[in-house]
Every structure is written in C-alpha cells, then in structure tokens.
PDB file of N, CA and C in Angstrom:
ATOM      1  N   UNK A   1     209.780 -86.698 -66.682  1.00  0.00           N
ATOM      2  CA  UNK A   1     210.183 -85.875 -67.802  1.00  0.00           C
ATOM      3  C   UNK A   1     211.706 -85.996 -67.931  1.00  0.00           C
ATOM      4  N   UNK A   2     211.913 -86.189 -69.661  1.00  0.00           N
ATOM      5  CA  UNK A   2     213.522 -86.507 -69.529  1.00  0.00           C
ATOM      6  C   UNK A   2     214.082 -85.041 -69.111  1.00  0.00           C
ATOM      7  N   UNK A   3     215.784 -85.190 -69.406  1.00  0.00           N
ATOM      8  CA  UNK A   3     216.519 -83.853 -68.782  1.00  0.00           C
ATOM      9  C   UNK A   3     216.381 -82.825 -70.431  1.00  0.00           C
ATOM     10  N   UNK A   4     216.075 -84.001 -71.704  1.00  0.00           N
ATOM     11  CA  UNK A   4     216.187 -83.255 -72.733  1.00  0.00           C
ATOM     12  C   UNK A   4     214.747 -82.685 -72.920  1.00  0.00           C
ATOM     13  N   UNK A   5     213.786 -83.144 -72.408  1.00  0.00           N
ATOM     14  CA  UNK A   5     212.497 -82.475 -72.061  1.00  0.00           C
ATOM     15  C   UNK A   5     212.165 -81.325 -71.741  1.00  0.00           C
ATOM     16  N   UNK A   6     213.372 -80.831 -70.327  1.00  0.00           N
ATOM     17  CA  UNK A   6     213.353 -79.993 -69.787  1.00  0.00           C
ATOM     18  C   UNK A   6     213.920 -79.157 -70.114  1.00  0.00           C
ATOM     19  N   UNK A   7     214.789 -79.630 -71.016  1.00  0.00           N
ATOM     20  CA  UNK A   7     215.773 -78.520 -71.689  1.00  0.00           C
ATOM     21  C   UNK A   7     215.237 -77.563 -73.056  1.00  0.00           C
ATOM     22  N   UNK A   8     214.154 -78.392 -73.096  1.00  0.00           N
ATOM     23  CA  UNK A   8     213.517 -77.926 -74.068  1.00  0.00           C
ATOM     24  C   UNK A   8     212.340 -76.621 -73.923  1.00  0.00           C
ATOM     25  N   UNK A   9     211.512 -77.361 -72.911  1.00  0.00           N
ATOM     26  CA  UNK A   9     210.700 -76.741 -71.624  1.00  0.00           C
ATOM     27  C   UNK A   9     211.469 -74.878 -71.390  1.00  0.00           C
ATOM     28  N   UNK A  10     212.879 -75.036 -71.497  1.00  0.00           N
ATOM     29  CA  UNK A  10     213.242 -73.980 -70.596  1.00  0.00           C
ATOM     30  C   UNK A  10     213.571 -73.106 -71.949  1.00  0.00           C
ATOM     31  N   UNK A  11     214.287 -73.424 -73.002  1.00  0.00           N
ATOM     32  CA  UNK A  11     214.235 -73.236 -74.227  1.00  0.00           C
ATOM     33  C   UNK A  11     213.237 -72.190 -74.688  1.00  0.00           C
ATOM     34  N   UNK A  12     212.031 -73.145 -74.559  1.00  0.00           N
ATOM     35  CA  UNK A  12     210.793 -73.019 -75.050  1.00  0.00           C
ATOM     36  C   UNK A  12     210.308 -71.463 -74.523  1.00  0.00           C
ATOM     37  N   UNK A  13     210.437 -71.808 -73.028  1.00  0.00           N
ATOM     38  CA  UNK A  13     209.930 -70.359 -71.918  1.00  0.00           C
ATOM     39  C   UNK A  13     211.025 -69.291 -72.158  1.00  0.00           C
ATOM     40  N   UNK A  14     212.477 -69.090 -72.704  1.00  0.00           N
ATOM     41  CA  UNK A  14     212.727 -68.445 -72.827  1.00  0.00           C
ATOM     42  C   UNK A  14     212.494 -67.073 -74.472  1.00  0.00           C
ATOM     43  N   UNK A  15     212.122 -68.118 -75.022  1.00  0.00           N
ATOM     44  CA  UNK A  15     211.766 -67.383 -76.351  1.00  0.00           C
ATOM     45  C   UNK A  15     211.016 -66.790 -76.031  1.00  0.00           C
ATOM     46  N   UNK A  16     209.788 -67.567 -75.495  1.00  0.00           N
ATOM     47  CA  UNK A  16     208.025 -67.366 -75.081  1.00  0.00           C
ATOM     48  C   UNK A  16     208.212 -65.346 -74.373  1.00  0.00           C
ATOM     49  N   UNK A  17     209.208 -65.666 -73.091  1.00  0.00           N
ATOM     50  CA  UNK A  17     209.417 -64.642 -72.463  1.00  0.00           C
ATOM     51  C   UNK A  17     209.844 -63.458 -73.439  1.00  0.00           C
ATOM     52  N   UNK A  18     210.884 -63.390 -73.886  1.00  0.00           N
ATOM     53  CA  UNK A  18     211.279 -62.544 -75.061  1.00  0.00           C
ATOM     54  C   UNK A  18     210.406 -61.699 -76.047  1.00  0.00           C
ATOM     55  N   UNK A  19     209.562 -62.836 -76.379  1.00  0.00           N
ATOM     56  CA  UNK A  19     208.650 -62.514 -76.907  1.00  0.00           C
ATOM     57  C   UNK A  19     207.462 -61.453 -76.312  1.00  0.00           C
ATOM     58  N   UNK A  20     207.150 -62.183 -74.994  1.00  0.00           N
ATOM     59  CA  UNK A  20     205.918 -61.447 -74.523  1.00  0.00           C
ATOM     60  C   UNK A  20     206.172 -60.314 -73.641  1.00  0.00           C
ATOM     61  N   UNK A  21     207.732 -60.029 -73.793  1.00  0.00           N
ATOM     62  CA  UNK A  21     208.088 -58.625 -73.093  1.00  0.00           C
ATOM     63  C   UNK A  21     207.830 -57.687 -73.988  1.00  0.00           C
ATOM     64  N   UNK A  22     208.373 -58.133 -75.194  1.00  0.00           N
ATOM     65  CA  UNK A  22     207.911 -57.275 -76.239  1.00  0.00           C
ATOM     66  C   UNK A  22     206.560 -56.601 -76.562  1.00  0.00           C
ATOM     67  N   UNK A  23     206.057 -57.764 -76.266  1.00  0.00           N
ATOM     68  CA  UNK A  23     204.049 -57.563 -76.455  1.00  0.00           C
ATOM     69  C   UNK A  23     203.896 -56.672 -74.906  1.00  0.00           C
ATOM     70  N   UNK A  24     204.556 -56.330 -74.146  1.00  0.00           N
ATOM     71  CA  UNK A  24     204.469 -56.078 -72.506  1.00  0.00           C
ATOM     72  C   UNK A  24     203.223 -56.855 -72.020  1.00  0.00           C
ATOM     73  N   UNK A  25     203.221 -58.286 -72.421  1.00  0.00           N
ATOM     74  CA  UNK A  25     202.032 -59.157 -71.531  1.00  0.00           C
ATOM     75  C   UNK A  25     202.982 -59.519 -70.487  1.00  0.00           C
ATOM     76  N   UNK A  26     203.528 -59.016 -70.135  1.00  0.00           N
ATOM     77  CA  UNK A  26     204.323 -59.213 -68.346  1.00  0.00           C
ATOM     78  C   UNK A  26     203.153 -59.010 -67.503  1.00  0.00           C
ATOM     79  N   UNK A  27     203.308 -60.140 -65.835  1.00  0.00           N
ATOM     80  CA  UNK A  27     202.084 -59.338 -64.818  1.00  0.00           C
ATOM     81  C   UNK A  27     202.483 -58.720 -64.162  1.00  0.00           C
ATOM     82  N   UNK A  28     201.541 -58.105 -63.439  1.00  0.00           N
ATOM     83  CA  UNK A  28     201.680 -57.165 -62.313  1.00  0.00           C
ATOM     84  C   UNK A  28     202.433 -57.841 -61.262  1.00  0.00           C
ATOM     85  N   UNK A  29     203.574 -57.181 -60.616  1.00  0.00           N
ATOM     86  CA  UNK A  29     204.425 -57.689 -59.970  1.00  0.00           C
ATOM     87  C   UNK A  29     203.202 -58.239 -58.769  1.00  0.00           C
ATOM     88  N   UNK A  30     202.049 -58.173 -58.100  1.00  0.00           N
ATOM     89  CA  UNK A  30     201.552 -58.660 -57.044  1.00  0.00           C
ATOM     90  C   UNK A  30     200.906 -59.913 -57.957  1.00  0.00           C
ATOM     91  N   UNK A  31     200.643 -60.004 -59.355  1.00  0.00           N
ATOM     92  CA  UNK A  31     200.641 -61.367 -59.409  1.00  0.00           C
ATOM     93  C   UNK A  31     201.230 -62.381 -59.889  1.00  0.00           C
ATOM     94  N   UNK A  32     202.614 -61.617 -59.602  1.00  0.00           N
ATOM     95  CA  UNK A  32     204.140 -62.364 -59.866  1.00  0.00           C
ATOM     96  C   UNK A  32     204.161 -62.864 -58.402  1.00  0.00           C
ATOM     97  N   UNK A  33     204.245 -61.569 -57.631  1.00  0.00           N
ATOM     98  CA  UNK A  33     204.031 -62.617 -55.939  1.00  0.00           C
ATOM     99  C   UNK A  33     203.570 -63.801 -55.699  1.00  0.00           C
ATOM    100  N   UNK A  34     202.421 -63.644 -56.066  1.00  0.00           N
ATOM    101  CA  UNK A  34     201.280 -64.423 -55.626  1.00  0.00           C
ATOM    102  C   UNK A  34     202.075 -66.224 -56.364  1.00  0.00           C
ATOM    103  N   UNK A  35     201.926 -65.722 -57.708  1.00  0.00           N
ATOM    104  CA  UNK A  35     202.895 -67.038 -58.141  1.00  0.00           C
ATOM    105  C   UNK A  35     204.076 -67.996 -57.530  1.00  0.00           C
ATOM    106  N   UNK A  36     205.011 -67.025 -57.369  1.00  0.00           N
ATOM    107  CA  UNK A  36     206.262 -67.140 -56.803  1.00  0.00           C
ATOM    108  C   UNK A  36     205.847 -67.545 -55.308  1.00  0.00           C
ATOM    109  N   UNK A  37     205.132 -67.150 -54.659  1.00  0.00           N
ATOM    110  CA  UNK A  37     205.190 -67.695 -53.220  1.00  0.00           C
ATOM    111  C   UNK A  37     203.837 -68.954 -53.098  1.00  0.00           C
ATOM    112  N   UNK A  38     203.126 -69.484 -54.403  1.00  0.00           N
ATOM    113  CA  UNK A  38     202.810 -70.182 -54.789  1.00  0.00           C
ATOM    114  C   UNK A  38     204.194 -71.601 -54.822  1.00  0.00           C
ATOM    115  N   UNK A  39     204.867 -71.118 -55.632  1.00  0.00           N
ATOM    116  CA  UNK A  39     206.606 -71.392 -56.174  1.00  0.00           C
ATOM    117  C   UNK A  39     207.193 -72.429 -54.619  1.00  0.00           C
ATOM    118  N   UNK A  40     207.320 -71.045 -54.341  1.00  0.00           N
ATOM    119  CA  UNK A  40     208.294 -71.262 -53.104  1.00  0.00           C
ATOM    120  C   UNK A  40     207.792 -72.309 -52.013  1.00  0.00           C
ATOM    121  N   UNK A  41     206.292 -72.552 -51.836  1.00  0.00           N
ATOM    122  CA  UNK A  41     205.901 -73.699 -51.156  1.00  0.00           C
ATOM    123  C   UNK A  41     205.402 -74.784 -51.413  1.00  0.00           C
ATOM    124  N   UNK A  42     206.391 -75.006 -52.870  1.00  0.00           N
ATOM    125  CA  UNK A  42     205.627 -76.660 -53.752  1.00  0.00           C
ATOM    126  C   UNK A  42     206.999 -77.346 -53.591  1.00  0.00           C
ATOM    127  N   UNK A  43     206.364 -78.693 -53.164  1.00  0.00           N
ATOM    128  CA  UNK A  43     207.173 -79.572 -53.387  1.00  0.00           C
ATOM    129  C   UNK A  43     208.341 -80.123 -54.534  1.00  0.00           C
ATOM    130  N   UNK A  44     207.631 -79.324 -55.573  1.00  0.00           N
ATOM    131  CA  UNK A  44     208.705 -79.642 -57.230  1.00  0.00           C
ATOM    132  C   UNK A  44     209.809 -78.015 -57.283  1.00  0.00           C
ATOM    133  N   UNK A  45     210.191 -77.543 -56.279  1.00  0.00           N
ATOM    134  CA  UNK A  45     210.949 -76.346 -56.214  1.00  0.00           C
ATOM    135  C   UNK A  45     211.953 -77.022 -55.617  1.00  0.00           C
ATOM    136  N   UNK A  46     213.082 -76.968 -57.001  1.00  0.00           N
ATOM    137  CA  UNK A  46     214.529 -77.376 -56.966  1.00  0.00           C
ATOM    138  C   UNK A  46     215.152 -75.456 -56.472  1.00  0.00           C
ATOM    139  N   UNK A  47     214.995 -75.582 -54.900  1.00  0.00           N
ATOM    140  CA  UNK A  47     215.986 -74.132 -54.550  1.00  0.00           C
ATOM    141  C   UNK A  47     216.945 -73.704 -55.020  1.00  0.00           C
ATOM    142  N   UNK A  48     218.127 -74.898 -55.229  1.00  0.00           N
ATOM    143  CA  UNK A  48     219.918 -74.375 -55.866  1.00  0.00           C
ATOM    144  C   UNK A  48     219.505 -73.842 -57.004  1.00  0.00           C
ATOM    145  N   UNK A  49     218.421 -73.994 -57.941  1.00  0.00           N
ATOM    146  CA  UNK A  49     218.909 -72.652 -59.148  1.00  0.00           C
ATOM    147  C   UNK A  49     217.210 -72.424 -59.430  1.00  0.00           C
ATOM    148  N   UNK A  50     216.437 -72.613 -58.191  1.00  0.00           N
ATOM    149  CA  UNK A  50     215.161 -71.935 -58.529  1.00  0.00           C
ATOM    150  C   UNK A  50     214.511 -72.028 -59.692  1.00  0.00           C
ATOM    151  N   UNK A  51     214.178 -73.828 -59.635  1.00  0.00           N
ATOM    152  CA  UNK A  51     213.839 -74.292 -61.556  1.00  0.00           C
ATOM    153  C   UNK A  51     212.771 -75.574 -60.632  1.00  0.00           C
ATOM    154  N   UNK A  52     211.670 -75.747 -61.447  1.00  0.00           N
ATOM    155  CA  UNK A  52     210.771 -76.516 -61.534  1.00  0.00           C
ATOM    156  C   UNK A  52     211.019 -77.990 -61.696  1.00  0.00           C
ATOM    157  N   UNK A  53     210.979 -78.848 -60.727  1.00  0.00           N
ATOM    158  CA  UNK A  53     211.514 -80.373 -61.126  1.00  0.00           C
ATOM    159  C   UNK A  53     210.593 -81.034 -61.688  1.00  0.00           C
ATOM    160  N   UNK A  54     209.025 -80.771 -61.970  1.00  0.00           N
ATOM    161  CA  UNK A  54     208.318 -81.170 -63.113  1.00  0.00           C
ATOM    162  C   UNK A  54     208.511 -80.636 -64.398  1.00  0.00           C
ATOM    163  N   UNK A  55     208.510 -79.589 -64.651  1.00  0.00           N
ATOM    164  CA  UNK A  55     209.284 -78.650 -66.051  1.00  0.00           C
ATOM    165  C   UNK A  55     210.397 -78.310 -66.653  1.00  0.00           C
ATOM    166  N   UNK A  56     210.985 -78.409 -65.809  1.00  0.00           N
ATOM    167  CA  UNK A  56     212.489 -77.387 -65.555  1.00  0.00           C
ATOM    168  C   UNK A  56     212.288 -76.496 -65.831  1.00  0.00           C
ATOM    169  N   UNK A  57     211.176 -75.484 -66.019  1.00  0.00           N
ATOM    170  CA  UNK A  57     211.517 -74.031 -66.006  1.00  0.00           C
ATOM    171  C   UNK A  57     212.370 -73.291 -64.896  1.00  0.00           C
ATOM    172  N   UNK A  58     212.960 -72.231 -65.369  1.00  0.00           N
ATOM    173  CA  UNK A  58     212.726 -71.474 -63.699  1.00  0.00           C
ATOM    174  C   UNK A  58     211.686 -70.626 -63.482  1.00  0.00           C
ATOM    175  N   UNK A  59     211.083 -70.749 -62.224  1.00  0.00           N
ATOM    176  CA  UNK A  59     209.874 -70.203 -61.612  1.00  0.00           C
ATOM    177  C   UNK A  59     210.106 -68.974 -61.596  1.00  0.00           C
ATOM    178  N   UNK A  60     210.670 -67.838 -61.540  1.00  0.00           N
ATOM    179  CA  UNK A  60     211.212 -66.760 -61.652  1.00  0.00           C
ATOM    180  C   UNK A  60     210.767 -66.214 -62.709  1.00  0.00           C
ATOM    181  N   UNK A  61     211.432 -66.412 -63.724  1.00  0.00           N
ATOM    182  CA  UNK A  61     210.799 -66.052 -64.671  1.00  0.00           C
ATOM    183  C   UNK A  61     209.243 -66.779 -65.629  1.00  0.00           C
ATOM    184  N   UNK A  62     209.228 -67.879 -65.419  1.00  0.00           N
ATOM    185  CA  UNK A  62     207.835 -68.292 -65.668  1.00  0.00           C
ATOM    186  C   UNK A  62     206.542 -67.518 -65.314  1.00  0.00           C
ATOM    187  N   UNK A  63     207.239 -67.075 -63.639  1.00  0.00           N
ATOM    188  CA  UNK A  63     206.055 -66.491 -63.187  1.00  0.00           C
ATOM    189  C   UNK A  63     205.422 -65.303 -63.404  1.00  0.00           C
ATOM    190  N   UNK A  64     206.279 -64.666 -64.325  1.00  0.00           N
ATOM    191  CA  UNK A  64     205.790 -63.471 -65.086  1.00  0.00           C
ATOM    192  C   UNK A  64     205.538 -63.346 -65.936  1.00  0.00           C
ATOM    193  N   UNK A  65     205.236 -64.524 -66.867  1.00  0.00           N
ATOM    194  CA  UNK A  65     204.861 -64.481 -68.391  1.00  0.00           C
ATOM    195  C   UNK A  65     202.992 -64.879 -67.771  1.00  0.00           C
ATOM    196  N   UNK A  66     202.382 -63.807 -68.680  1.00  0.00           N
ATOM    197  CA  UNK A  66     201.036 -64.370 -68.788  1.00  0.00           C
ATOM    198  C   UNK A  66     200.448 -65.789 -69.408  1.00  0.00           C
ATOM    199  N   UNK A  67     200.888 -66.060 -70.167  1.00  0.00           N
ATOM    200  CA  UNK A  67     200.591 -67.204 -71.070  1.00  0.00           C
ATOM    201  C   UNK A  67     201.267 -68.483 -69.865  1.00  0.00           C
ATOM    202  N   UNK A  68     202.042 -68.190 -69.407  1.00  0.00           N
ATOM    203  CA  UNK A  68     202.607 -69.445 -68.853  1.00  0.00           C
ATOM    204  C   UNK A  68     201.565 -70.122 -67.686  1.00  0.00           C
ATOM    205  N   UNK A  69     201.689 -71.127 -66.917  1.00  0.00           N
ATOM    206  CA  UNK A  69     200.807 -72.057 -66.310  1.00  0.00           C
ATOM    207  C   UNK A  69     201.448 -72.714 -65.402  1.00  0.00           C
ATOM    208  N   UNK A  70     201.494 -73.480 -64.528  1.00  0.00           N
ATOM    209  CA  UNK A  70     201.990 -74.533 -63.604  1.00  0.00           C
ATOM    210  C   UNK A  70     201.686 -75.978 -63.918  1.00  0.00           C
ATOM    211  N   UNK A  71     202.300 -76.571 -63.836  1.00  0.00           N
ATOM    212  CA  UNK A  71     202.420 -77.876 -64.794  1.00  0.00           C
ATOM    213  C   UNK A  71     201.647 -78.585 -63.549  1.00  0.00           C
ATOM    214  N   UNK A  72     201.756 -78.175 -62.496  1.00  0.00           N
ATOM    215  CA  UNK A  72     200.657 -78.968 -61.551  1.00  0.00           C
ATOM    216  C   UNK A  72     199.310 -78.375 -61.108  1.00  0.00           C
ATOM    217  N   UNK A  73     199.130 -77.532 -62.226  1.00  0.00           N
ATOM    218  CA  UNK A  73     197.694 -76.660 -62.327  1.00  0.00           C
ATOM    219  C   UNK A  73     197.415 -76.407 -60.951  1.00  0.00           C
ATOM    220  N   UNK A  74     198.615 -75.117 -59.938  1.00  0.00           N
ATOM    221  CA  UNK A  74     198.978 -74.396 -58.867  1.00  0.00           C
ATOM    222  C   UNK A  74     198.356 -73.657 -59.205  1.00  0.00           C
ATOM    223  N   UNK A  75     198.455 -72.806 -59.997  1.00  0.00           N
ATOM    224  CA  UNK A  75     198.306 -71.399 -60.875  1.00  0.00           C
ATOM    225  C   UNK A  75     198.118 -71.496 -62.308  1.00  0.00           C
ATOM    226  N   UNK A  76     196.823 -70.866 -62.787  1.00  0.00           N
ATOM    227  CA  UNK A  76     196.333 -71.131 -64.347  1.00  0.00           C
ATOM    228  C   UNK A  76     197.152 -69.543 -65.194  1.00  0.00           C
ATOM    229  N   UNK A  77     197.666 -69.820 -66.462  1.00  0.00           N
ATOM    230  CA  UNK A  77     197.268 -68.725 -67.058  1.00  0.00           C
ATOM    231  C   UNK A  77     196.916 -67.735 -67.397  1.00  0.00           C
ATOM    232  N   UNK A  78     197.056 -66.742 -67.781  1.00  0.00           N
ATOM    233  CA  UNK A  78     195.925 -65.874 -67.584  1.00  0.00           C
ATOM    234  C   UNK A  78     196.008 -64.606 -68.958  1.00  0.00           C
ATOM    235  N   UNK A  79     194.552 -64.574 -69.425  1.00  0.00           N
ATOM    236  CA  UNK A  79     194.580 -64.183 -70.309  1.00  0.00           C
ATOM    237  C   UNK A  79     194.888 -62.226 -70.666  1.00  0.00           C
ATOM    238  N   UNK A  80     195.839 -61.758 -71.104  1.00  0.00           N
ATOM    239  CA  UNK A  80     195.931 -60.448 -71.576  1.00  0.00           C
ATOM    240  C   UNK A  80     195.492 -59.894 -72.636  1.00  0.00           C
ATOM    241  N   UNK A  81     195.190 -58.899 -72.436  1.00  0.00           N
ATOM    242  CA  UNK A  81     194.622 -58.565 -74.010  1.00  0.00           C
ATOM    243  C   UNK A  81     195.500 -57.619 -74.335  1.00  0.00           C
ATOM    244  N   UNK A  82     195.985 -57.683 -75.932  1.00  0.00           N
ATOM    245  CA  UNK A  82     197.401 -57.165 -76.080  1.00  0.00           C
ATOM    246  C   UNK A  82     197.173 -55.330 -76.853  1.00  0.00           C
ATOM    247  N   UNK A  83     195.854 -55.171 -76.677  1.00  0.00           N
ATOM    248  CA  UNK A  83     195.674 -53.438 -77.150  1.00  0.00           C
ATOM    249  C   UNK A  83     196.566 -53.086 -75.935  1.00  0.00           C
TER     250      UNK A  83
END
C-alpha cells in the first residue's frame, strides 16, 4: 500500500470516527481491549506512533469505531444498531 494510500486510509477513519461518535456507535471499552491487545500482538504494529503498517490507521482509534475492521481480518466489524 502506497504512503498516499495510507494517507488516505487515515483520512478516511478519521471522518468515519467523527462521524460515528456522533451516532455514539463507539464500543464498549472491553471490546476496545480486546481489539487493541489484538493490536498490540500483530506483526503490522508500527509502535513509534501506534499506526497499522498494512493501513496506516492508528489502532487506537480504529479500535473503537464499530464499522471499522482489521485489514488482516484479526477482528471483524461489528454491527450496531443506531436506535
């Protein structure tokens, strides 16, 4: 993935986020854990700024958007229902 790929990627997740705070489709911080320490023991975890070297997201915040996914299908999605 180019660097303008990723830049886009991160772009992309930050609107996404913005957005879905608004909607409060945020998860439950235990399955923000679960993500994140998913995160923390993959091989594509660039540590110095805690960003995805297949995506460039940062995992941090990725890992709390519902809609979001793992580009190495680690962790799927997951659907909220927004009532």
């Amino acid at each position: 993935m180019s660097y303008l790929d990723k830049l886009k990627n991160k772009l992309d997740s930050f609107s996404t986020y913005r957005s879905e705070l608004k909607k409060k489709l945020i998860l439950s911080t235990e399955e923000q854990s679960k993500r994140i320490n998913i995160c923390n023991s993959c091989e594509f975890l660039f540590t110095p700024t805690r960003s995805c070297k297949k995506c460039g997201c940062f995992v941090d915040a990725k890992a709390t958007l519902a809609s979001s996914e793992c580009p190495m299908t680690k962790w799927p999605k997951i659907i909220v229902s927004e009532d």
